[in-house]
N, C-alpha and C. Protein backbone atom coordinates (compact mmCIF):
# COMPACT_ATOMS: atom_id res chain seq x y z
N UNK A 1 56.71 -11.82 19.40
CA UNK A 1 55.49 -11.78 18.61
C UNK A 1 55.85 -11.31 17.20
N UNK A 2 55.53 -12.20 15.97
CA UNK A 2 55.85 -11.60 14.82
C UNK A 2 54.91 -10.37 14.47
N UNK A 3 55.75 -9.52 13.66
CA UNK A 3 55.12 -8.45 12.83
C UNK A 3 53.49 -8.56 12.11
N UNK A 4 53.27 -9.48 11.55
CA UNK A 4 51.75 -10.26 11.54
C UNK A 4 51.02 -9.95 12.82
N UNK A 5 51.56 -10.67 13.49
CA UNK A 5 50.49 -10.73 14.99
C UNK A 5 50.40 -9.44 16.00
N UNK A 6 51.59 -8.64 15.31
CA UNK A 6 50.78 -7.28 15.85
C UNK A 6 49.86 -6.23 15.20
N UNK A 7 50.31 -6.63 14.05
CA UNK A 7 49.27 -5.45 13.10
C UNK A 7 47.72 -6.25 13.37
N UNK A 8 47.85 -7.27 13.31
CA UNK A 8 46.50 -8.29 13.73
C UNK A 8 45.87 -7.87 15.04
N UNK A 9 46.64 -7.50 16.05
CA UNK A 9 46.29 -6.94 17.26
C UNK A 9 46.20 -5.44 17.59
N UNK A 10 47.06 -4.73 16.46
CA UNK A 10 46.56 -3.59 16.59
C UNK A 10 45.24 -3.12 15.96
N UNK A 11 44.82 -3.89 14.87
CA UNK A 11 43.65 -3.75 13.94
C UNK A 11 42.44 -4.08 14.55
N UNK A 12 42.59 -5.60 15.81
CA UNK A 12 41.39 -5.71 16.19
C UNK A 12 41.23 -4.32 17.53
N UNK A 13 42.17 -4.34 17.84
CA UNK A 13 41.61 -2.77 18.78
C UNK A 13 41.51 -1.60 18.16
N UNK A 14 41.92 -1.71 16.99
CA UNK A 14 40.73 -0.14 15.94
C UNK A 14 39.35 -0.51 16.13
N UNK A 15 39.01 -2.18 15.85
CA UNK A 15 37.88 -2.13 15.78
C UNK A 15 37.17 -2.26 17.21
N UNK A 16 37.64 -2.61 17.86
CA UNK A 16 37.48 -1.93 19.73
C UNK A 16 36.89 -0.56 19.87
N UNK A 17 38.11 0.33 19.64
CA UNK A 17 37.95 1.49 19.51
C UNK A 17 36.77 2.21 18.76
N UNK A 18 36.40 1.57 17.22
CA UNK A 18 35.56 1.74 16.47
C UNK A 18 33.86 1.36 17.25
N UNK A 19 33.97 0.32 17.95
CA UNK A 19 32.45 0.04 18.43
C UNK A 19 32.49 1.34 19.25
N UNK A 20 33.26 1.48 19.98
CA UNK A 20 33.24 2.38 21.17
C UNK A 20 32.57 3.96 20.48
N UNK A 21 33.49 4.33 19.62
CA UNK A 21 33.46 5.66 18.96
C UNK A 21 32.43 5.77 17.97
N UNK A 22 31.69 4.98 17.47
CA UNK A 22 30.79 4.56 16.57
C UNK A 22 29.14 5.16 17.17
N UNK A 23 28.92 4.38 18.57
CA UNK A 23 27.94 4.30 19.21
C UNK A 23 28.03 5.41 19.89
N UNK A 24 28.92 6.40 20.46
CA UNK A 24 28.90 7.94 21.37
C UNK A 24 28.81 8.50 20.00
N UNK A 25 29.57 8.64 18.80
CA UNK A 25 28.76 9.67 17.64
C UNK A 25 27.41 9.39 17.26
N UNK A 26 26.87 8.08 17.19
CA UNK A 26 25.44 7.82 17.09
C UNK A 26 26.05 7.92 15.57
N UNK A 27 27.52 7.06 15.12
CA UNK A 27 27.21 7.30 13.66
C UNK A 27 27.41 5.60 13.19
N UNK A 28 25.86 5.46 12.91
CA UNK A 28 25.42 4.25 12.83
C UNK A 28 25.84 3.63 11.19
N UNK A 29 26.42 4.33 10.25
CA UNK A 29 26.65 3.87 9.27
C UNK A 29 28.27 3.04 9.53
N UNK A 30 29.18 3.54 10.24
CA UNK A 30 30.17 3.51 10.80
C UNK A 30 30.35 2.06 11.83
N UNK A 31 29.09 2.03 12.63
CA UNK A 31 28.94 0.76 13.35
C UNK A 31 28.41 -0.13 12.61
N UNK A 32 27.71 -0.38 11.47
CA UNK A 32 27.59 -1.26 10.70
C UNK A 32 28.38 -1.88 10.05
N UNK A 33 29.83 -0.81 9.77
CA UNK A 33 31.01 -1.26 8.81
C UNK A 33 31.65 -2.26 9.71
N UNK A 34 31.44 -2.40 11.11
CA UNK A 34 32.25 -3.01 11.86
C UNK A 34 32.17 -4.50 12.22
N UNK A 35 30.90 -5.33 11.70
CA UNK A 35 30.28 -6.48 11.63
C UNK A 35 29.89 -7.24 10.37
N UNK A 36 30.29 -8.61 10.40
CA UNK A 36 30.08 -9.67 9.28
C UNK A 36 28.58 -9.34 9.40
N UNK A 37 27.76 -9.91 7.92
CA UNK A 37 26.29 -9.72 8.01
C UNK A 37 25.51 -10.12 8.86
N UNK A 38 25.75 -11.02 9.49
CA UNK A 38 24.84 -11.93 10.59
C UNK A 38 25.86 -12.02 11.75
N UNK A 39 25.88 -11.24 12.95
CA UNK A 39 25.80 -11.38 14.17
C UNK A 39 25.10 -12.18 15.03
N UNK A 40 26.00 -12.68 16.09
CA UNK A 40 25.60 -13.20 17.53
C UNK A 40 25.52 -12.00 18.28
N UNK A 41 23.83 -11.13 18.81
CA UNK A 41 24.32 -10.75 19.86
C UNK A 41 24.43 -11.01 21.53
N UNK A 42 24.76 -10.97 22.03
CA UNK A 42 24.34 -11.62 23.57
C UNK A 42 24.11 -10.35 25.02
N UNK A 43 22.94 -10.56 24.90
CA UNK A 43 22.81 -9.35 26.00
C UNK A 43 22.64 -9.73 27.67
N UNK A 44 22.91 -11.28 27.51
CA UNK A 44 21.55 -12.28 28.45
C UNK A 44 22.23 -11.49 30.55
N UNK A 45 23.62 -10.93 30.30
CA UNK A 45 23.88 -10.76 31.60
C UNK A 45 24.07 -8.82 31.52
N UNK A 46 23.27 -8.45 30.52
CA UNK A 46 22.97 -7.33 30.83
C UNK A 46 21.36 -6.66 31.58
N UNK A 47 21.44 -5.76 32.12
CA UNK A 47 19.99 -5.49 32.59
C UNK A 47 18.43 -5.86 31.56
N UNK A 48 19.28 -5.71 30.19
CA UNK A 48 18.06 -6.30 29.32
C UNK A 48 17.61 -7.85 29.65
N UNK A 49 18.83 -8.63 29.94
CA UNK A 49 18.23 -9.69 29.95
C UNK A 49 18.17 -10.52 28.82
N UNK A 50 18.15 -9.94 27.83
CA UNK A 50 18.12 -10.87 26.50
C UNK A 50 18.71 -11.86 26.48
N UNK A 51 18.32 -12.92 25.86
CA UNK A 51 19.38 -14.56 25.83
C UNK A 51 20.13 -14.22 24.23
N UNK A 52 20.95 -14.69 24.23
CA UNK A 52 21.94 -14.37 23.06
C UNK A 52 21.12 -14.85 21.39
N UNK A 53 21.51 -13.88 20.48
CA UNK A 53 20.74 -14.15 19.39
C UNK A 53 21.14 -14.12 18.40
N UNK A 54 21.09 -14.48 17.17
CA UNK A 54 21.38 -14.38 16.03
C UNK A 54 20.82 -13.52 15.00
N UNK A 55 21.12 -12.44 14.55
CA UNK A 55 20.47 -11.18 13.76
C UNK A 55 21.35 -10.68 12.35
N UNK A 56 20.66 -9.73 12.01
CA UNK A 56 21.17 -9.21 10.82
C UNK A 56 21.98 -8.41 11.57
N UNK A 57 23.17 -7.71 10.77
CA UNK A 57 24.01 -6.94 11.58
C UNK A 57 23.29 -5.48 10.90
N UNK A 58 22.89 -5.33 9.75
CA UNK A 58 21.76 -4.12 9.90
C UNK A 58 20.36 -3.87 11.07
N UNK A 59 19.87 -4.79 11.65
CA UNK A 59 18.84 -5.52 12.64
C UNK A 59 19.74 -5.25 14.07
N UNK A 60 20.79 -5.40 13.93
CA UNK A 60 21.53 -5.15 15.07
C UNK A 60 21.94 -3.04 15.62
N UNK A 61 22.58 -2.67 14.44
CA UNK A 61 22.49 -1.43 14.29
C UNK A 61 21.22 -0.36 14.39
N UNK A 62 20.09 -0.88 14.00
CA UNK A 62 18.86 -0.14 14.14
C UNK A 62 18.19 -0.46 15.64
N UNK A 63 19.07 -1.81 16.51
CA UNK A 63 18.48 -1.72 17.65
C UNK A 63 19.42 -0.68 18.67
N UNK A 64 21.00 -0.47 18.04
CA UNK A 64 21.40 0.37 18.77
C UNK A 64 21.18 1.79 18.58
N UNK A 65 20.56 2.28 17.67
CA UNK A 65 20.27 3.17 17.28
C UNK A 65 18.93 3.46 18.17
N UNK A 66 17.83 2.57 18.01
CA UNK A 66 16.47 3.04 19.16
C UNK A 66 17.15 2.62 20.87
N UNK A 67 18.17 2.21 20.88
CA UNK A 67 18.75 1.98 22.58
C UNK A 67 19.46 3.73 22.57
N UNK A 68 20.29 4.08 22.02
CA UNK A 68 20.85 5.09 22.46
C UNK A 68 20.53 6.69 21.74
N UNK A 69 19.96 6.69 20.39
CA UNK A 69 18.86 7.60 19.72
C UNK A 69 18.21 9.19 21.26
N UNK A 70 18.01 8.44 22.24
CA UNK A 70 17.39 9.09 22.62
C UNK A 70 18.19 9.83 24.24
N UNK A 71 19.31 9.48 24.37
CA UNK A 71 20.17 9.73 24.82
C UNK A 71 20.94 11.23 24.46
N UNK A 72 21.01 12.24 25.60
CA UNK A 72 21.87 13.85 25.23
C UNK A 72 23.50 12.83 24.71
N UNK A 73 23.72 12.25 25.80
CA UNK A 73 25.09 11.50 25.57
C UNK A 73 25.50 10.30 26.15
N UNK A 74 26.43 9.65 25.18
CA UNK A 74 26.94 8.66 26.03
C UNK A 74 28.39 8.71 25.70
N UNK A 75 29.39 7.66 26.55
CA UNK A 75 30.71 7.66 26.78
C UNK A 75 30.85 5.98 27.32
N UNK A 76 31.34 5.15 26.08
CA UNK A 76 31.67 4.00 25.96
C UNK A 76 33.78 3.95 25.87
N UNK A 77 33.93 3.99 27.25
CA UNK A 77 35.52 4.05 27.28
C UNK A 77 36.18 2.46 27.86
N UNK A 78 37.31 1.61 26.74
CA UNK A 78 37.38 0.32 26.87
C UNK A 78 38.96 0.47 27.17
N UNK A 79 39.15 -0.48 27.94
CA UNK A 79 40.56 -0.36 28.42
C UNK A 79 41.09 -2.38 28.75
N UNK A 80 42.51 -2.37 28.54
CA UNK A 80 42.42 -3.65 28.74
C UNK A 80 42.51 -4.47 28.55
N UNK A 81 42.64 -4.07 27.14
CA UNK A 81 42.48 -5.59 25.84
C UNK A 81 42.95 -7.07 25.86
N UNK A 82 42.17 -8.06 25.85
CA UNK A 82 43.29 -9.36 25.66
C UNK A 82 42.64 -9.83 24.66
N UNK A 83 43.35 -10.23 23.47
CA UNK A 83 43.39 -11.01 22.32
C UNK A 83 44.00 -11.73 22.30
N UNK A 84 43.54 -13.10 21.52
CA UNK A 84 43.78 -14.29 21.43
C UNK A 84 43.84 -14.51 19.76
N UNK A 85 44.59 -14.46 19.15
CA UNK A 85 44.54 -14.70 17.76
C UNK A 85 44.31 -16.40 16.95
N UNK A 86 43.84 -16.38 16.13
CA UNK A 86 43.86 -17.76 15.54
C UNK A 86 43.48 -17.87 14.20
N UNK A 87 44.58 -17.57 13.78
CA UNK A 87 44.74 -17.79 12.10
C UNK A 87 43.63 -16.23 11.55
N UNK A 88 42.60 -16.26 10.76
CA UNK A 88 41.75 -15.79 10.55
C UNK A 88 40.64 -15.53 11.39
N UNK A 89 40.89 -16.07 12.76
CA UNK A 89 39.57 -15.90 14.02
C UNK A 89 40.13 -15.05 14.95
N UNK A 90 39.49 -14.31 15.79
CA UNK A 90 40.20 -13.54 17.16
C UNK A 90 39.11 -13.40 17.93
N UNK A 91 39.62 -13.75 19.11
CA UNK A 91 38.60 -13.31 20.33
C UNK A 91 39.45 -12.32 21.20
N UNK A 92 38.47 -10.96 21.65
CA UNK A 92 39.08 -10.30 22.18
C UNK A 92 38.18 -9.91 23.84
N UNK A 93 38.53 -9.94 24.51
CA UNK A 93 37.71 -9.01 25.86
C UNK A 93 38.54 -7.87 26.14
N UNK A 94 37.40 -7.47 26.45
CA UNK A 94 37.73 -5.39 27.06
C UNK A 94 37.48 -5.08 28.14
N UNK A 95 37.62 -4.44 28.98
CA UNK A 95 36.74 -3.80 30.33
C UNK A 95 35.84 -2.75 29.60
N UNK A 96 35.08 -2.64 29.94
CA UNK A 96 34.05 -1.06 29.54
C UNK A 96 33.45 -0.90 30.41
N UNK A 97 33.72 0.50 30.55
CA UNK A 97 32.95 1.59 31.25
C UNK A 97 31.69 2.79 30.39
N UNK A 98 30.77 2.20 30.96
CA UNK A 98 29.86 3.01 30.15
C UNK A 98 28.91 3.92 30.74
N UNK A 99 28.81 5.36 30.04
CA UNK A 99 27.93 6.06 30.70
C UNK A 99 27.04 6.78 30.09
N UNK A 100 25.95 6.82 29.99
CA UNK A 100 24.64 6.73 29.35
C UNK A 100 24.09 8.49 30.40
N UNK A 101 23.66 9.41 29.58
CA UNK A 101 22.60 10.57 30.20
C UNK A 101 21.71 11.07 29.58
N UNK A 102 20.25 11.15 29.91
CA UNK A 102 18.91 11.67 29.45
C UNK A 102 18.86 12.97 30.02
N UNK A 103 18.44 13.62 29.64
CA UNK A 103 17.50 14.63 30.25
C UNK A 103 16.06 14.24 30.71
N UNK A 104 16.08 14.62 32.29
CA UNK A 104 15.26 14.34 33.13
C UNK A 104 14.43 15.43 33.80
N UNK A 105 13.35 14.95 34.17
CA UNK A 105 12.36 16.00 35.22
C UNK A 105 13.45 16.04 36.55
N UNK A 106 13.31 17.17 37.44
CA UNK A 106 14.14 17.64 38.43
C UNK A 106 13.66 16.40 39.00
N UNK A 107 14.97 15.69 40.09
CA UNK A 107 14.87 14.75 41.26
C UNK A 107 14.80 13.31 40.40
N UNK A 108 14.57 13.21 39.14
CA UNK A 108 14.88 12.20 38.63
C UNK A 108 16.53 11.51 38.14
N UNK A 109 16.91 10.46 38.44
CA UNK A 109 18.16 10.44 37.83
C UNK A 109 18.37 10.39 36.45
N UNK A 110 18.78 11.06 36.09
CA UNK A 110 19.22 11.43 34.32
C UNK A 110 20.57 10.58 33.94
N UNK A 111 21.08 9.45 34.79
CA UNK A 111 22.17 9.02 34.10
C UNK A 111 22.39 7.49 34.50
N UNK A 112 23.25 6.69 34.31
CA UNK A 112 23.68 5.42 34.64
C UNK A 112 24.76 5.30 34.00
N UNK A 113 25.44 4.17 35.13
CA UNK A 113 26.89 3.77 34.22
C UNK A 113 27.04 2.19 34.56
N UNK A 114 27.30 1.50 33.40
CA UNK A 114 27.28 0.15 33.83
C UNK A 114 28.99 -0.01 33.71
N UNK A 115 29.05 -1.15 34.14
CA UNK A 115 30.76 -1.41 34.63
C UNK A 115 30.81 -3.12 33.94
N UNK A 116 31.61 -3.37 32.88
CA UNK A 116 31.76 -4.60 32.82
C UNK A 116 33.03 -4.96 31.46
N UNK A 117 32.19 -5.98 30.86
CA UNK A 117 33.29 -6.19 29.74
C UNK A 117 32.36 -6.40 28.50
N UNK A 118 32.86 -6.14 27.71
CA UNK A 118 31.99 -6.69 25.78
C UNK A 118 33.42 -8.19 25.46
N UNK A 119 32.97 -8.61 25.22
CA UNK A 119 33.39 -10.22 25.03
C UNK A 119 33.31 -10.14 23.07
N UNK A 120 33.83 -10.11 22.75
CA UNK A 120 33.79 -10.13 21.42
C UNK A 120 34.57 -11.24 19.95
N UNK A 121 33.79 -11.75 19.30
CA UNK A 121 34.34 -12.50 18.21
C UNK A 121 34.82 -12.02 16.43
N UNK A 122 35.79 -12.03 16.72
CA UNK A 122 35.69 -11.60 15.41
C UNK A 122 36.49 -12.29 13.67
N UNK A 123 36.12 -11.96 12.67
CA UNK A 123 36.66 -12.43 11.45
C UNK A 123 37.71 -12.10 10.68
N UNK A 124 38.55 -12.03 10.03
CA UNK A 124 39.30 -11.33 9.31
C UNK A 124 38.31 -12.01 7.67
N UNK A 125 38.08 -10.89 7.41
CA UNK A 125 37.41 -11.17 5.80
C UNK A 125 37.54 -9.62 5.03
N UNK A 126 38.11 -10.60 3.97
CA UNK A 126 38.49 -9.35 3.16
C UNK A 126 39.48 -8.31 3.79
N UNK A 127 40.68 -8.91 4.08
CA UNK A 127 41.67 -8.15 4.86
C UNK A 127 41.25 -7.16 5.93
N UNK A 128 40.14 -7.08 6.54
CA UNK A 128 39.42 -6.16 7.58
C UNK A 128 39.37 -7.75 8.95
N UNK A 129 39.37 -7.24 9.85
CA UNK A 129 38.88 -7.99 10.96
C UNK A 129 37.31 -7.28 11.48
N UNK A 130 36.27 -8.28 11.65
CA UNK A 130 35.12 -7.48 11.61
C UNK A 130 34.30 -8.56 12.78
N UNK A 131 33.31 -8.08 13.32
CA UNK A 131 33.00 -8.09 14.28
C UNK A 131 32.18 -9.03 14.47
N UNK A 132 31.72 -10.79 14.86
CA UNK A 132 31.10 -11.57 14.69
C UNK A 132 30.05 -12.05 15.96
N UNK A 133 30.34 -11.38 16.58
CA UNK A 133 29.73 -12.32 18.02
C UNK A 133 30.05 -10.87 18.71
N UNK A 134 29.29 -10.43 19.80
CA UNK A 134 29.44 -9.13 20.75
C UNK A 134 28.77 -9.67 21.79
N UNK A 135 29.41 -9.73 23.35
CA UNK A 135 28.60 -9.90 24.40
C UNK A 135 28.75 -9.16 25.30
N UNK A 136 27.76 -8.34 25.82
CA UNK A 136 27.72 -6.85 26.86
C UNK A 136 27.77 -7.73 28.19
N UNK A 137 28.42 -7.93 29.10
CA UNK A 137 28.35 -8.49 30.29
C UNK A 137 28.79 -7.48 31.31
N UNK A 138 27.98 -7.27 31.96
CA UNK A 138 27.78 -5.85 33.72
C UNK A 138 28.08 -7.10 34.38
N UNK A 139 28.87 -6.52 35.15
CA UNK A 139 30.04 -7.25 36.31
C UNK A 139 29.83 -6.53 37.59
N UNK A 140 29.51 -5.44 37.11
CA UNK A 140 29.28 -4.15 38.55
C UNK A 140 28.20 -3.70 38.95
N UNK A 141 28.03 -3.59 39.79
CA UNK A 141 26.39 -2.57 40.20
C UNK A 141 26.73 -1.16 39.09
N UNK A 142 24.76 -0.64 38.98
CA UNK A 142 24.80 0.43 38.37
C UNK A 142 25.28 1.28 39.00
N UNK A 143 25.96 2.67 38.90
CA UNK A 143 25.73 3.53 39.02
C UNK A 143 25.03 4.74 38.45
N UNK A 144 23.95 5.38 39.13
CA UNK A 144 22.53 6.07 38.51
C UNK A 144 21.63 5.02 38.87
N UNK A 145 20.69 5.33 37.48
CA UNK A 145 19.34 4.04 37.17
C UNK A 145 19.39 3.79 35.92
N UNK A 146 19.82 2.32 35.56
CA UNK A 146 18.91 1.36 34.55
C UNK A 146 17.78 2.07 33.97
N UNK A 147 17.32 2.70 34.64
CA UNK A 147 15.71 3.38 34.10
C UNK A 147 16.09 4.47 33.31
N UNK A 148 17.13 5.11 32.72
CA UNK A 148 17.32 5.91 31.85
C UNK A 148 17.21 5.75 30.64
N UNK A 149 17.26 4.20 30.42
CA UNK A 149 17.26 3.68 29.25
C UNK A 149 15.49 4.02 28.65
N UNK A 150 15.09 3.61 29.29
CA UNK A 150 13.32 3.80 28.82
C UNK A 150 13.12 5.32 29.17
N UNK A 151 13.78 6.46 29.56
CA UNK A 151 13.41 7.62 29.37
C UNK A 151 14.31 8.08 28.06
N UNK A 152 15.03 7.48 27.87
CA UNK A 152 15.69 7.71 26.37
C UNK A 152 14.88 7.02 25.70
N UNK A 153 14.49 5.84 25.74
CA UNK A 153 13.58 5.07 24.58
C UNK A 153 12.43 6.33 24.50
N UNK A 154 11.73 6.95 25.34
CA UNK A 154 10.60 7.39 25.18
C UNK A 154 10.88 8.76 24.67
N UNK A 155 11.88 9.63 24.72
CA UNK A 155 12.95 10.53 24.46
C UNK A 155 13.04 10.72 22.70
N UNK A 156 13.40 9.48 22.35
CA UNK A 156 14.14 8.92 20.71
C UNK A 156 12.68 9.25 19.93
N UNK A 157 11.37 8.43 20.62
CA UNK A 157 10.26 8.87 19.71
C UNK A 157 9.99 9.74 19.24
N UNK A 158 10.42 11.53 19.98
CA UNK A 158 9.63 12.23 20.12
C UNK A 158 11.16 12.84 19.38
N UNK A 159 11.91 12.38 19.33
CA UNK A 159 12.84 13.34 18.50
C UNK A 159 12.78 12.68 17.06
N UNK A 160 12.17 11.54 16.89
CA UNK A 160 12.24 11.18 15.34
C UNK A 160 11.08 11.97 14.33
């Protein structure tokens, strides 16, 4: 592998690393740096359900911000990497393990962890490789409840 094609591969797993570390600090200025202006996102085989979309990548950031906003913590850990390079294009997949916790009324579950991969496209522009296409795909049963998410949504209101 030439010297090119690894700094190319080590750069797109900063920016791996960067979604990951971006979204557990909740430092949303940081996850914005990581995407061309207009994103694909695709949520369609996550519990949301969403069919894949086309957004602002500011539009994108303010939805991860009211998804995890209301969350004590989370822990987005990616392992795995395969990249595929092509000239100025890269596609990369990850495994991720993700784990999401609210604070809950006693006997409620306060946490979930989904198990899958983020499928990701990305650009090299302006000597940065940046983030074009993101797809959250759960491969695994939850562990916890899915339903933490809407006690964090309802959580985020009341802390804004």
């Amino acid at each position: 592998m030439s010297p090119e094609a690894l700094a190319d591969r080590t750069a797109v797993a900063d920016v791996v690393a960067g979604l990951a570390h971006a979204q557990d600090d909740q430092d949303w200025a940081a996850l914005r740096r990581l995407f061309v202006d207009e994103v694909v996102l695709d949520l369609s085989t996550h519990h949301f359900g969403r069919p894949a979309t086309t957004m602002a990548a500011a539009d994108l950031v303010d939805l991860a911000r009211a998804t995890l906003a209301g969350f004590d913590c989370t822990h987005h850990a990616t392992s795995n990497l395969v990249v595929h390079l092509s000239g100025d294009e890269a596609e990369c997949r990850t495994h991720v393990l993700a784990y999401h916790h609210v604070p809950a009324e006693p006997g409620v579950v306060d946490h979930c962890t989904m198990r899958g991969y983020w499928r990701l496209g990305l650009r090299r522009t302006g000597g940065r490789w940046l983030i074009t296409r993101w797809a959250v795909l759960r491969t695994g049963p939850w562990e916890g409840s899915p339903d933490v998410y809407a006690l964090a949504a309802a959580r985020s209101t009341t802390l804004s």
